[in-house]
N, C-alpha and C. Protein backbone atom coordinates (compact mmCIF):
# COMPACT_ATOMS: atom_id res chain seq x y z
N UNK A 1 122.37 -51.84 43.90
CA UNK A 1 123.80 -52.11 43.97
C UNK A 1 124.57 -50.97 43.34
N UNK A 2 125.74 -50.41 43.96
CA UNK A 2 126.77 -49.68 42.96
C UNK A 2 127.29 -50.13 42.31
N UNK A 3 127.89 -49.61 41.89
CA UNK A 3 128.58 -49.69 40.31
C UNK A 3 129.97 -50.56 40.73
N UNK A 4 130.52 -50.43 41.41
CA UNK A 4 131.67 -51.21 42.43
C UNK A 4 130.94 -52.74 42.61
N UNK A 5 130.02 -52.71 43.09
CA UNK A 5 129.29 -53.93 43.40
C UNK A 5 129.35 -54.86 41.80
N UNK A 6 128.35 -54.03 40.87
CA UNK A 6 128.14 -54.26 39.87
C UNK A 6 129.30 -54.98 38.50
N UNK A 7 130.36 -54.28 39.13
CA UNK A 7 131.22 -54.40 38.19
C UNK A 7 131.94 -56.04 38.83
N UNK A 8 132.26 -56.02 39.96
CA UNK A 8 132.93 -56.89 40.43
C UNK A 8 131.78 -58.50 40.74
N UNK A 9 130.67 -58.19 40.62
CA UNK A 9 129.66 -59.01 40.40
C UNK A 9 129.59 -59.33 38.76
N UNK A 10 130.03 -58.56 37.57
CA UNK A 10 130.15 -59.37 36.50
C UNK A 10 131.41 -59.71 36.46
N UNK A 11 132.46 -59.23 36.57
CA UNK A 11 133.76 -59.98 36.19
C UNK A 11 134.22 -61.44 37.09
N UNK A 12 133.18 -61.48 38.61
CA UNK A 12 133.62 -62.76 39.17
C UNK A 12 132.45 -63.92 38.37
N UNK A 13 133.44 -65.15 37.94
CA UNK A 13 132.64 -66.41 36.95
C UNK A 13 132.90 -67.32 38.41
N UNK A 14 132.31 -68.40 38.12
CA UNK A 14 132.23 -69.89 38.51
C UNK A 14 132.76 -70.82 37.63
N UNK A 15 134.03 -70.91 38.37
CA UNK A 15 134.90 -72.09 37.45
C UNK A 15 134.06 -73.60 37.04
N UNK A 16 134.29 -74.15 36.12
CA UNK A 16 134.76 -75.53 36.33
C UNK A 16 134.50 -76.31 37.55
N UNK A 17 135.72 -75.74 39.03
CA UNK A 17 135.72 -76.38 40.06
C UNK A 17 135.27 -75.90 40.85
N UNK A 18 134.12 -75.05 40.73
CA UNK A 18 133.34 -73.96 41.51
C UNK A 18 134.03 -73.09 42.34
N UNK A 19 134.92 -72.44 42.19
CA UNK A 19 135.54 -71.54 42.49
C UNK A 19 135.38 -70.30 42.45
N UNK A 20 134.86 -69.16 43.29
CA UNK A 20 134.87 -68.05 42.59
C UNK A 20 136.60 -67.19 41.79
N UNK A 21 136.54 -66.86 40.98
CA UNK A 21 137.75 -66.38 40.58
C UNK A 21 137.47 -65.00 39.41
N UNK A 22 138.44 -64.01 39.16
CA UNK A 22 139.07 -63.44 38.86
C UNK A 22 138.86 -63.46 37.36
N UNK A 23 138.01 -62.65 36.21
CA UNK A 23 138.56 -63.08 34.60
C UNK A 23 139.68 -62.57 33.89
N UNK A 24 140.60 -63.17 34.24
CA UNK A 24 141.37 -62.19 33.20
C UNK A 24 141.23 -61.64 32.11
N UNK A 25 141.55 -60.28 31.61
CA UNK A 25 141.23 -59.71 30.60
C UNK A 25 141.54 -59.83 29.33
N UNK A 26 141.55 -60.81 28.83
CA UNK A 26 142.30 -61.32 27.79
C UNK A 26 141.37 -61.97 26.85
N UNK A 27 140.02 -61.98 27.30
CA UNK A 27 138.95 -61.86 26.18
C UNK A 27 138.34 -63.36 26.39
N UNK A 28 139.29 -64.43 26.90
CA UNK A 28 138.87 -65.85 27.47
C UNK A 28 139.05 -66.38 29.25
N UNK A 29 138.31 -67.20 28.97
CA UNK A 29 138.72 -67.54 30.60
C UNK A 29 139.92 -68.66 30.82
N UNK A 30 140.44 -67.93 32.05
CA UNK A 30 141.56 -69.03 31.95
C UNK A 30 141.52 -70.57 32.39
N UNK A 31 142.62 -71.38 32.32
CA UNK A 31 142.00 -72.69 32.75
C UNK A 31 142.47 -72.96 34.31
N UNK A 32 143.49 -71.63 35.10
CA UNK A 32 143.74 -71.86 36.62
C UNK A 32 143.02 -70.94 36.81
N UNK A 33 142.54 -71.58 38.06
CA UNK A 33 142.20 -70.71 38.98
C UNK A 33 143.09 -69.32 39.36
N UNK A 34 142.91 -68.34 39.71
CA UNK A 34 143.31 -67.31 39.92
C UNK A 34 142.84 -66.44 41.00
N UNK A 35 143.01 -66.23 42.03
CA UNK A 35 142.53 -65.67 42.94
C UNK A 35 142.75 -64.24 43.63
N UNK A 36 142.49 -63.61 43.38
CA UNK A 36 142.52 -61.76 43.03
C UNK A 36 142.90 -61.43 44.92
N UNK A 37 141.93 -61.95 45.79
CA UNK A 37 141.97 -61.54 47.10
C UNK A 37 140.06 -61.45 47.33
N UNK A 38 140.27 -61.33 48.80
CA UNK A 38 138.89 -61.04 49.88
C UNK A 38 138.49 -60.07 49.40
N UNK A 39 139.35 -58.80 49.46
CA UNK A 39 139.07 -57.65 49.54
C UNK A 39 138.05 -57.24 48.21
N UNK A 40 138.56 -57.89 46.75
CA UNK A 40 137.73 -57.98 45.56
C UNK A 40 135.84 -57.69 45.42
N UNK A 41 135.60 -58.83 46.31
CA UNK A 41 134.43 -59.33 46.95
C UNK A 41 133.49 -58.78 47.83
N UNK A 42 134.60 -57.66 48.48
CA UNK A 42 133.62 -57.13 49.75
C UNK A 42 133.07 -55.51 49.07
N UNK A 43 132.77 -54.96 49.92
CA UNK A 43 132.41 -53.54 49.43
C UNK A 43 133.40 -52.29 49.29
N UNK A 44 133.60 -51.37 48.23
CA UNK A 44 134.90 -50.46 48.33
C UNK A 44 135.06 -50.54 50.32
N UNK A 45 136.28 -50.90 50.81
CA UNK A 45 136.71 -50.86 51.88
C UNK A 45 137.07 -49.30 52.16
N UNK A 46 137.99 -48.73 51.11
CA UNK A 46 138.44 -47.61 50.96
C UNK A 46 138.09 -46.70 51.15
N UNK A 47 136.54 -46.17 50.77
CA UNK A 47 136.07 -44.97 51.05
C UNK A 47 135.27 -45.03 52.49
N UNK A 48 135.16 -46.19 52.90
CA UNK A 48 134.61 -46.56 54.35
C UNK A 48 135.21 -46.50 55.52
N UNK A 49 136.00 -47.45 55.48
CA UNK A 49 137.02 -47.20 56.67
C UNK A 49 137.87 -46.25 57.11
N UNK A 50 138.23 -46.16 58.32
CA UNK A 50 139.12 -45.01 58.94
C UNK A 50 140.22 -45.59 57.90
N UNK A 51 141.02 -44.98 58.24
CA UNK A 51 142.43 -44.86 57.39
C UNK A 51 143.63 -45.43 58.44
N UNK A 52 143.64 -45.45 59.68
CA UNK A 52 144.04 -45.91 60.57
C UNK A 52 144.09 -48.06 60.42
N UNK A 53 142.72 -48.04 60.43
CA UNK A 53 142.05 -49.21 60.09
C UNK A 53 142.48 -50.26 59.01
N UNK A 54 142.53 -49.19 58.00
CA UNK A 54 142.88 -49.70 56.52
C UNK A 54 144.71 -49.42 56.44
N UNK A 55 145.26 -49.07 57.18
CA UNK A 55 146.61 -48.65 57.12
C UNK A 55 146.94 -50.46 57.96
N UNK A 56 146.45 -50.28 58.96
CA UNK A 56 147.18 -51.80 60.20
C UNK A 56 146.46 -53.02 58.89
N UNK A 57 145.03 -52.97 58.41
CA UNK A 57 144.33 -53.86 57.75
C UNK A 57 145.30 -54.41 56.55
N UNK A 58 146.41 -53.20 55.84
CA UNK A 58 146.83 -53.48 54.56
C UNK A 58 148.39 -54.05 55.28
N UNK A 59 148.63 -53.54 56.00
CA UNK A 59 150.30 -53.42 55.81
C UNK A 59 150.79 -54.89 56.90
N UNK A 60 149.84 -55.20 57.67
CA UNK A 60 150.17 -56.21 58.74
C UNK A 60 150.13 -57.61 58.08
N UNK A 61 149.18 -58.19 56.96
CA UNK A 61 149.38 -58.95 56.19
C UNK A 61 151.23 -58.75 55.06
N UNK A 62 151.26 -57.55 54.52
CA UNK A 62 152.71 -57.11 54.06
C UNK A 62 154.09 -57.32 55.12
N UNK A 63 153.66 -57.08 55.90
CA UNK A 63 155.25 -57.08 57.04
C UNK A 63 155.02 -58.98 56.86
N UNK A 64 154.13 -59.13 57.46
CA UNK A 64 154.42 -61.04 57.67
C UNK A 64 154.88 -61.68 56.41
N UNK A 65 154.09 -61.37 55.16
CA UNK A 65 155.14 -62.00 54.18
C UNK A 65 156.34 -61.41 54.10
N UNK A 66 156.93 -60.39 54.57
CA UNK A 66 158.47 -59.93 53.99
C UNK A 66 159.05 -60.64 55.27
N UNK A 67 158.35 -60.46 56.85
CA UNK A 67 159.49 -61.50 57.77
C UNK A 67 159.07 -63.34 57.55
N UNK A 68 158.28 -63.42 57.11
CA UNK A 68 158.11 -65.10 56.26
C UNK A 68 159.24 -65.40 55.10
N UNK A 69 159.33 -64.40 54.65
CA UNK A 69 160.85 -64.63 53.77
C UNK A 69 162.30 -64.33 53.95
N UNK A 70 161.92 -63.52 55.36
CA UNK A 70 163.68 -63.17 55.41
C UNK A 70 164.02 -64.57 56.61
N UNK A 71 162.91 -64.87 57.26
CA UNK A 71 163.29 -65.73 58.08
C UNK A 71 163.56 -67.15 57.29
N UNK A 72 162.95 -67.13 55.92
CA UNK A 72 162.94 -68.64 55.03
C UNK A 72 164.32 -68.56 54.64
N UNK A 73 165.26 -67.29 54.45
CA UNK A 73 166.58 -67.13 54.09
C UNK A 73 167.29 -67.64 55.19
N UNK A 74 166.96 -67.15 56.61
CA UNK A 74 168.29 -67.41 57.43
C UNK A 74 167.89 -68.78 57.72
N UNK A 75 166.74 -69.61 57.86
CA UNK A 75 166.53 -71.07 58.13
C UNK A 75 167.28 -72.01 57.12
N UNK A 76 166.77 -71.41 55.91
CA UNK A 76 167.64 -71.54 54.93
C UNK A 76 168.81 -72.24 54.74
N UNK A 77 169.42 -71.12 55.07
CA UNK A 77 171.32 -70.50 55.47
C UNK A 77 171.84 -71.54 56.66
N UNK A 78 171.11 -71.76 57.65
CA UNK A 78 171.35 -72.45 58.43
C UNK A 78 171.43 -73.84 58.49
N UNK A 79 170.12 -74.62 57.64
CA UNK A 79 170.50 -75.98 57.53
C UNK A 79 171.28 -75.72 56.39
N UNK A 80 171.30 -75.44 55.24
CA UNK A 80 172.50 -75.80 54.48
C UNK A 80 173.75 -75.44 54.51
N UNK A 81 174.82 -74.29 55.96
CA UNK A 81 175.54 -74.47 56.16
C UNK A 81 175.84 -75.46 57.45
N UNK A 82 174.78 -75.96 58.19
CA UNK A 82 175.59 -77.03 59.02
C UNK A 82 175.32 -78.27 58.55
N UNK A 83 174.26 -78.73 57.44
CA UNK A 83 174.05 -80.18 56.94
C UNK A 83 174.87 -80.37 55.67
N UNK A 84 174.66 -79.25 55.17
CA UNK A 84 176.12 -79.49 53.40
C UNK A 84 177.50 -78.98 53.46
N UNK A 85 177.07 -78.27 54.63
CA UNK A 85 178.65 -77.65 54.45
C UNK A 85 178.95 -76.18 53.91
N UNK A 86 180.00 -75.64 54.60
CA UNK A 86 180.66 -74.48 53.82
C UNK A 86 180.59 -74.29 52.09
N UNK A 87 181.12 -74.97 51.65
CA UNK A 87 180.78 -74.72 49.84
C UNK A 87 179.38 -74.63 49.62
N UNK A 88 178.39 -75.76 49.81
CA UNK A 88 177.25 -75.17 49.57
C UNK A 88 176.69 -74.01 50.22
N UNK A 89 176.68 -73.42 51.09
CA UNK A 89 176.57 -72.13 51.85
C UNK A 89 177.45 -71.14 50.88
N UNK A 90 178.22 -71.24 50.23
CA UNK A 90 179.17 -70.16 49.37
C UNK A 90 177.96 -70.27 48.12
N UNK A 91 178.17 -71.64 47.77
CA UNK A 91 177.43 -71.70 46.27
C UNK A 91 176.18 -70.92 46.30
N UNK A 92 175.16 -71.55 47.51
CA UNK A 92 173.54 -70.29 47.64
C UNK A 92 174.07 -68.91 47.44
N UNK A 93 174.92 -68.38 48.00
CA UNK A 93 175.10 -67.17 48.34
C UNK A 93 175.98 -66.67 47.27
N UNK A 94 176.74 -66.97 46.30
CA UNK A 94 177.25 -66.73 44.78
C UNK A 94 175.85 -66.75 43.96
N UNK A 95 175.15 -67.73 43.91
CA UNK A 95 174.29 -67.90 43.19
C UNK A 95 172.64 -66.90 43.49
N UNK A 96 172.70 -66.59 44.86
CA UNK A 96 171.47 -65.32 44.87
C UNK A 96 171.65 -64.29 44.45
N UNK A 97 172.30 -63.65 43.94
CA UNK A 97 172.06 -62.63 43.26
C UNK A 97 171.40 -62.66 41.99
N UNK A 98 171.60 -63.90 41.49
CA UNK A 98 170.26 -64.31 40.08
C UNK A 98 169.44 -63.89 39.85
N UNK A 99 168.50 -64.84 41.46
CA UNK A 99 167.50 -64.53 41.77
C UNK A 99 167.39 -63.04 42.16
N UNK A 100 167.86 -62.43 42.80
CA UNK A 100 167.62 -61.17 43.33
C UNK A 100 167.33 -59.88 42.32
N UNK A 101 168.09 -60.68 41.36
CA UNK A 101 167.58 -59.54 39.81
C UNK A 101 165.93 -59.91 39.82
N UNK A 102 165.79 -60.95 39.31
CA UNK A 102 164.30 -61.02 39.38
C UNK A 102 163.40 -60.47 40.42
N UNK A 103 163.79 -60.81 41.68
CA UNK A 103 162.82 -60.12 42.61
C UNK A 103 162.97 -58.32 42.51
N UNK A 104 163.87 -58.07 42.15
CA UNK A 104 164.10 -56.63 41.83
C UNK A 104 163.09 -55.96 40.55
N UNK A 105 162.58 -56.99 40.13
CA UNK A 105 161.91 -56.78 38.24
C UNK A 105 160.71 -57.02 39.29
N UNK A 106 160.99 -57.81 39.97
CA UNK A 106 158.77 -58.16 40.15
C UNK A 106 158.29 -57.12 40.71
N UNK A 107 159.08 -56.89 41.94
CA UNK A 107 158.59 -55.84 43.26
C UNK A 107 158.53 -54.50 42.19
N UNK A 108 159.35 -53.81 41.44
CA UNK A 108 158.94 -53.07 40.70
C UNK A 108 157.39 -53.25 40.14
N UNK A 109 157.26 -53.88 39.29
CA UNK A 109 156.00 -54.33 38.34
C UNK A 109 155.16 -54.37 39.61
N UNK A 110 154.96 -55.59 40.51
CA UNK A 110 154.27 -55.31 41.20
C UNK A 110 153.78 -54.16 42.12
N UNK A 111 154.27 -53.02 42.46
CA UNK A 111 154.46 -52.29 43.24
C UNK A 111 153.83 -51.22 42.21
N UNK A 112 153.99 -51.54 40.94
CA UNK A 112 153.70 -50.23 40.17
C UNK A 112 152.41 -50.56 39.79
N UNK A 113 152.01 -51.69 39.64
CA UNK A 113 150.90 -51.98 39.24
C UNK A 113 149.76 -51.71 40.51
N UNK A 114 150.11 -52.12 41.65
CA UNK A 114 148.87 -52.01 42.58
C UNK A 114 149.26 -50.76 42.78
N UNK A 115 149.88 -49.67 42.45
CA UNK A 115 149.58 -48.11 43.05
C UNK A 115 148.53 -47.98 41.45
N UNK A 116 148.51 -48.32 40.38
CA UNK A 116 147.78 -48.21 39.22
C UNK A 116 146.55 -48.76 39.39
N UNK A 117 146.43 -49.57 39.70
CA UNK A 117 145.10 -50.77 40.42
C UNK A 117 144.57 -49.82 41.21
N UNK A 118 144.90 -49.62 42.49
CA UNK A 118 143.97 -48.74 43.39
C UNK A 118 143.87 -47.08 43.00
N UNK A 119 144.45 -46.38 42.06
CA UNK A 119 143.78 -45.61 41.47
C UNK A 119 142.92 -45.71 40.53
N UNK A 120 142.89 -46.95 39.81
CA UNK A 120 141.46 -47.27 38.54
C UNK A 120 140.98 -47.74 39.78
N UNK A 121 140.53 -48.39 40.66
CA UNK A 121 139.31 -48.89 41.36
C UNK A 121 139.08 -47.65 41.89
N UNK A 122 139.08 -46.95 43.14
CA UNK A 122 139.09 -45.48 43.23
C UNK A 122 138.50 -44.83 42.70
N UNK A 123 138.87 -44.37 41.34
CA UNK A 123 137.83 -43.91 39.79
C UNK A 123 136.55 -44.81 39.68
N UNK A 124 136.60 -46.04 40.26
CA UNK A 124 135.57 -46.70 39.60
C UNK A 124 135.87 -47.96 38.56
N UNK A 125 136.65 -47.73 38.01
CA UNK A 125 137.28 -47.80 36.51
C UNK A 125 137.76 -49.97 36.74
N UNK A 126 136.88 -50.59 37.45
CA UNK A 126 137.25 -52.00 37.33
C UNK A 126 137.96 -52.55 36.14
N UNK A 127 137.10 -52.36 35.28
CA UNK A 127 137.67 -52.95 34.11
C UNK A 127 139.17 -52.59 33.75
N UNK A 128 139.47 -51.48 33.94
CA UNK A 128 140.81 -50.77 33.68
C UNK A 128 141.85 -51.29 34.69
N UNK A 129 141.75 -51.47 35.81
CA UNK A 129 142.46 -52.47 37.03
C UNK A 129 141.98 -53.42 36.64
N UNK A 130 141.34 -54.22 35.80
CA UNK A 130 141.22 -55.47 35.50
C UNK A 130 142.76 -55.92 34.56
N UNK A 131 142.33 -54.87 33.33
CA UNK A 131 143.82 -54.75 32.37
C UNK A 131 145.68 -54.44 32.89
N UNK A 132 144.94 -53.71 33.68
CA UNK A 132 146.55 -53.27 34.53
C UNK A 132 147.02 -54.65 35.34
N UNK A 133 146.28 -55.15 36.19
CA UNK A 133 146.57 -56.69 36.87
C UNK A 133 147.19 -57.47 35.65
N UNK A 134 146.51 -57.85 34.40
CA UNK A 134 146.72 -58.45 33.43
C UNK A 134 147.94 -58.66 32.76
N UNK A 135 148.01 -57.51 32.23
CA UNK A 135 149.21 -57.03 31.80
C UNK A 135 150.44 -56.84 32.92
N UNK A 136 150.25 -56.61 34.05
CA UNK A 136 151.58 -56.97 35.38
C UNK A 136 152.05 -58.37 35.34
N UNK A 137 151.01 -59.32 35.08
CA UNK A 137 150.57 -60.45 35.84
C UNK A 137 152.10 -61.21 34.16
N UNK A 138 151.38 -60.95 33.29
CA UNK A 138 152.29 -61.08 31.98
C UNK A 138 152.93 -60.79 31.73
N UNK A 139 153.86 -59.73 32.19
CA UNK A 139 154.97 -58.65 32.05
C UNK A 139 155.97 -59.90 32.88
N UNK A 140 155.58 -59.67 34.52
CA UNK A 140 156.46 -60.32 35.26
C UNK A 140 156.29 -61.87 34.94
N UNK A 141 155.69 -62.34 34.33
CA UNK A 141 155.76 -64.18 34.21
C UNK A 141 156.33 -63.87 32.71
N UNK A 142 156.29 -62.87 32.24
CA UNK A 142 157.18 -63.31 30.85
C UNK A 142 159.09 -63.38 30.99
N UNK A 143 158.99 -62.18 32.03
CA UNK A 143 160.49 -61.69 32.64
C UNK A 143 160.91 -62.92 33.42
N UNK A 144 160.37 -63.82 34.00
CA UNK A 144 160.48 -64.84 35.24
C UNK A 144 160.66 -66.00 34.08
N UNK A 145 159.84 -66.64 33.09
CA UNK A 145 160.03 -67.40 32.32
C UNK A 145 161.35 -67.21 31.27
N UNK A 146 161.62 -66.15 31.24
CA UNK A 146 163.44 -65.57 30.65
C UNK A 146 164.27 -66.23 31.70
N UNK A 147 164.25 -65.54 32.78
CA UNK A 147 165.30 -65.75 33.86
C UNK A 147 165.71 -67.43 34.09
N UNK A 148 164.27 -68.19 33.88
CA UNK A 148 164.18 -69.38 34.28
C UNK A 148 164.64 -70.22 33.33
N UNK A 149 164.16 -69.61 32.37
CA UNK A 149 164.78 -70.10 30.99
C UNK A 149 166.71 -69.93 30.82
N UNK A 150 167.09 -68.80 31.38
CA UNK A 150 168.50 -68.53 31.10
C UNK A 150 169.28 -69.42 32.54
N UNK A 151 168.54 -69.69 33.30
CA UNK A 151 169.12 -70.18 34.59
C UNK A 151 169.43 -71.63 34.29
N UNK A 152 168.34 -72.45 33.27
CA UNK A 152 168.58 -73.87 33.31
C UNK A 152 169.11 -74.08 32.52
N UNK A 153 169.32 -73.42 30.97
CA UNK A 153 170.08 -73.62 30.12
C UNK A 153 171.36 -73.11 29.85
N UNK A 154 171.79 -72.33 30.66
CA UNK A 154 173.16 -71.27 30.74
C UNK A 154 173.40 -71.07 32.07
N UNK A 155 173.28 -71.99 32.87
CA UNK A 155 173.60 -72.20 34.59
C UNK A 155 175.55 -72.07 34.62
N UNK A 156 176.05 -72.58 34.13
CA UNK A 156 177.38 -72.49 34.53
C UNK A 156 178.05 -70.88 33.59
N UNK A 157 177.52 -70.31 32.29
CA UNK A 157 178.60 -69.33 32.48
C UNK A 157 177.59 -68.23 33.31
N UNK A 158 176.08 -68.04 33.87
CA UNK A 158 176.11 -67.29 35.04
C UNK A 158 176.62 -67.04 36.39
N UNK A 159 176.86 -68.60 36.55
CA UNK A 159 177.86 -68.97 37.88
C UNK A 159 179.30 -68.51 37.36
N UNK A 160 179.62 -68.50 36.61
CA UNK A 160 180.82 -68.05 35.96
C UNK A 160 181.05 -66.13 36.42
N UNK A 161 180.42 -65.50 35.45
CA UNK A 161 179.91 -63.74 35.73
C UNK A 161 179.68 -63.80 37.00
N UNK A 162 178.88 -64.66 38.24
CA UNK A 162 178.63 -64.25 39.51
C UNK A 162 179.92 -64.30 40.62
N UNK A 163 180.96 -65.11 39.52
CA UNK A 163 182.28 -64.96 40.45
C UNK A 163 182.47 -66.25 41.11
N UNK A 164 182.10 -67.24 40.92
CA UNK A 164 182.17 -69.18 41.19
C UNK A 164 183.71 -69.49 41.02
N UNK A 165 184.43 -70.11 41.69
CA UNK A 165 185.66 -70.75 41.37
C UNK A 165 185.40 -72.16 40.98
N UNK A 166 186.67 -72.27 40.60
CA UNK A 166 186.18 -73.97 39.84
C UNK A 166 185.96 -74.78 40.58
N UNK A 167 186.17 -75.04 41.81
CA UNK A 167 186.12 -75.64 42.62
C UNK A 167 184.42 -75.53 43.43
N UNK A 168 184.06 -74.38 43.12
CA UNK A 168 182.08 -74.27 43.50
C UNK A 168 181.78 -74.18 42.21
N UNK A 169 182.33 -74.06 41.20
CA UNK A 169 181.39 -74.56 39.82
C UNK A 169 180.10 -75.08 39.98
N UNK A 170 180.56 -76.18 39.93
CA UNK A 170 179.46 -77.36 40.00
C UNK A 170 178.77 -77.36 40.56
N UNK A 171 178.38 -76.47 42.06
CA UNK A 171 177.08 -76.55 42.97
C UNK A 171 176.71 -75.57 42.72
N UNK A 172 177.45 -73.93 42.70
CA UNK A 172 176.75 -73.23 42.22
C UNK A 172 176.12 -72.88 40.47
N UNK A 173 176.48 -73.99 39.78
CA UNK A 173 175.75 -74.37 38.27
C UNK A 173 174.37 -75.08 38.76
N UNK A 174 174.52 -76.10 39.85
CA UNK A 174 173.86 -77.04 40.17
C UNK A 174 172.46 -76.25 40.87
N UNK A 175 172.40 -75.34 41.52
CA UNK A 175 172.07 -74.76 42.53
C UNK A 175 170.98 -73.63 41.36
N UNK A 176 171.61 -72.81 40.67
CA UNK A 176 171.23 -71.89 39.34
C UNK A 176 170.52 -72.43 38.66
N UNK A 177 170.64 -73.71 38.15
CA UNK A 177 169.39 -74.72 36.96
C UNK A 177 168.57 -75.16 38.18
N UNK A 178 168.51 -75.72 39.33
CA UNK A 178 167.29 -75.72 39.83
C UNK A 178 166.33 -74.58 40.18
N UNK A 179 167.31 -73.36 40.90
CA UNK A 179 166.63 -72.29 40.91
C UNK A 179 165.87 -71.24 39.81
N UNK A 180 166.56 -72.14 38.73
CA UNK A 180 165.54 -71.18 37.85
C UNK A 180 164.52 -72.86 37.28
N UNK A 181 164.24 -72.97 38.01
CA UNK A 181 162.36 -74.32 38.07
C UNK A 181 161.86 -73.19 38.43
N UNK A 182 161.90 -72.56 39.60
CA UNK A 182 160.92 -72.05 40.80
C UNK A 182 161.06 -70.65 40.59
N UNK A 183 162.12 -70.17 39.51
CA UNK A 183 161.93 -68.39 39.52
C UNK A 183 160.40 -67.81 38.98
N UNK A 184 159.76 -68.62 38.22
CA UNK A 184 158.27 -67.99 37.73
C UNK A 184 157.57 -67.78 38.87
N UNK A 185 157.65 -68.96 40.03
CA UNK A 185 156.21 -68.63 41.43
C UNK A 185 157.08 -67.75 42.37
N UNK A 186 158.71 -67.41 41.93
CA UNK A 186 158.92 -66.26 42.88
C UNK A 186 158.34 -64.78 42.30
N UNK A 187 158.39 -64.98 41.02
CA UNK A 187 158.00 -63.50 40.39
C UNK A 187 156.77 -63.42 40.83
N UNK A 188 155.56 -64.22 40.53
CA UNK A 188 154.55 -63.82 40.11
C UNK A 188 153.94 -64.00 41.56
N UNK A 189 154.72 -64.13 42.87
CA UNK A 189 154.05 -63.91 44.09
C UNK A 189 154.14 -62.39 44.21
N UNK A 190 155.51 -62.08 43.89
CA UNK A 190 155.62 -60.51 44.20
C UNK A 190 154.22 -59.59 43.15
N UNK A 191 153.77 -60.03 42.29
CA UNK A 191 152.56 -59.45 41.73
C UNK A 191 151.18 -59.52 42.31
N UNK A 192 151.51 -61.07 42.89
CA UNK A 192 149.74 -61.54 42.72
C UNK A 192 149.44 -60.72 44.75
């Protein structure tokens, strides 16, 4: 076996729920599951494949989640301006830019981290893309647990700064404390 093999053959455990998964580097195992990807598992893809191959292989999974989300916006947009109405259609749309800071923090982190990741695997260097995942993975869920944190407890003077009249107050306050429940699994998709 190589060393690629080797390495990724000790760091994958058997959960609990028999799962293969991912250890994070943090010296314990965690208690979720965590799931790194296929690609983890198989053999360096990278130095094998055409580049052609690995170009349609990487990026065709990437385009479908970015049109899976722009289309979740306008479906979105659509039942809640013809089932709630005009104000709520104002309030989403006062109130995304919140969110949009955050996705602006993840896609960074994330983006910086897997160009860091596939140069330590590359090198060899698993363990070191083990730490870099780690530390992304904690960076952006610490930044996402802020946001989420400032969204549910300080929902109306952000709706306030985002430019809300008194009259969308209240949905876009309303709209801001729920959306920051769900800002941690928006961050930490843009990582994982």
């Amino acid at each position: 076996e190589g060393t690629w093999q080797a390495v990724i053959k000790r760091d994958l455990i058997i959960m609990q729920y028999g799962f293969p998964c991912r250890r994070l580097d943090l010296g314990v195992t965690p208690r979720f599951i965590l799931l790194v990807g296929v690609i983890a598992m198989q053999e360096n893809a990278l130095g094998t494949k055409s580049i052609p191959t690995l170009f349609w292989q990487y990026s065709i999974p990437t385009v479908a989640a970015m049109l899976f989300l722009g289309v979740n916006t306008i479906v979105d947009g659509l039942f809640v301006g013809r089932y709630l109405g005009a104000d709520a259609l104002a309030a989403v749309n006062i109130a995304l830019p919140f969110s949009g800071f955050l996705l602006a923090f993840s896609i960074v982190i994330g983006s910086g981290a897997q160009s860091l990741i596939g140069r330590k695997l590359g090198e060899g260097s698993g363990r070191e893309a083990n730490h870099v995942f780690t530390t992304a993975l904690i960076l952006a869920g610490g930044i996402a647990f802020v946001f989420a944190g400032l969204g549910v407890l300080f929902s109306e003077p952000i709706a306030y700064v985002l430019g809300s009249s008194e009259k969308l107050m209240p949905l876009v306050s309303s709209y801001i404390s729920y959306l920051g429940l769900f800002l941690p699994c928006l961050a930490l998709m843009m990582v994982l």
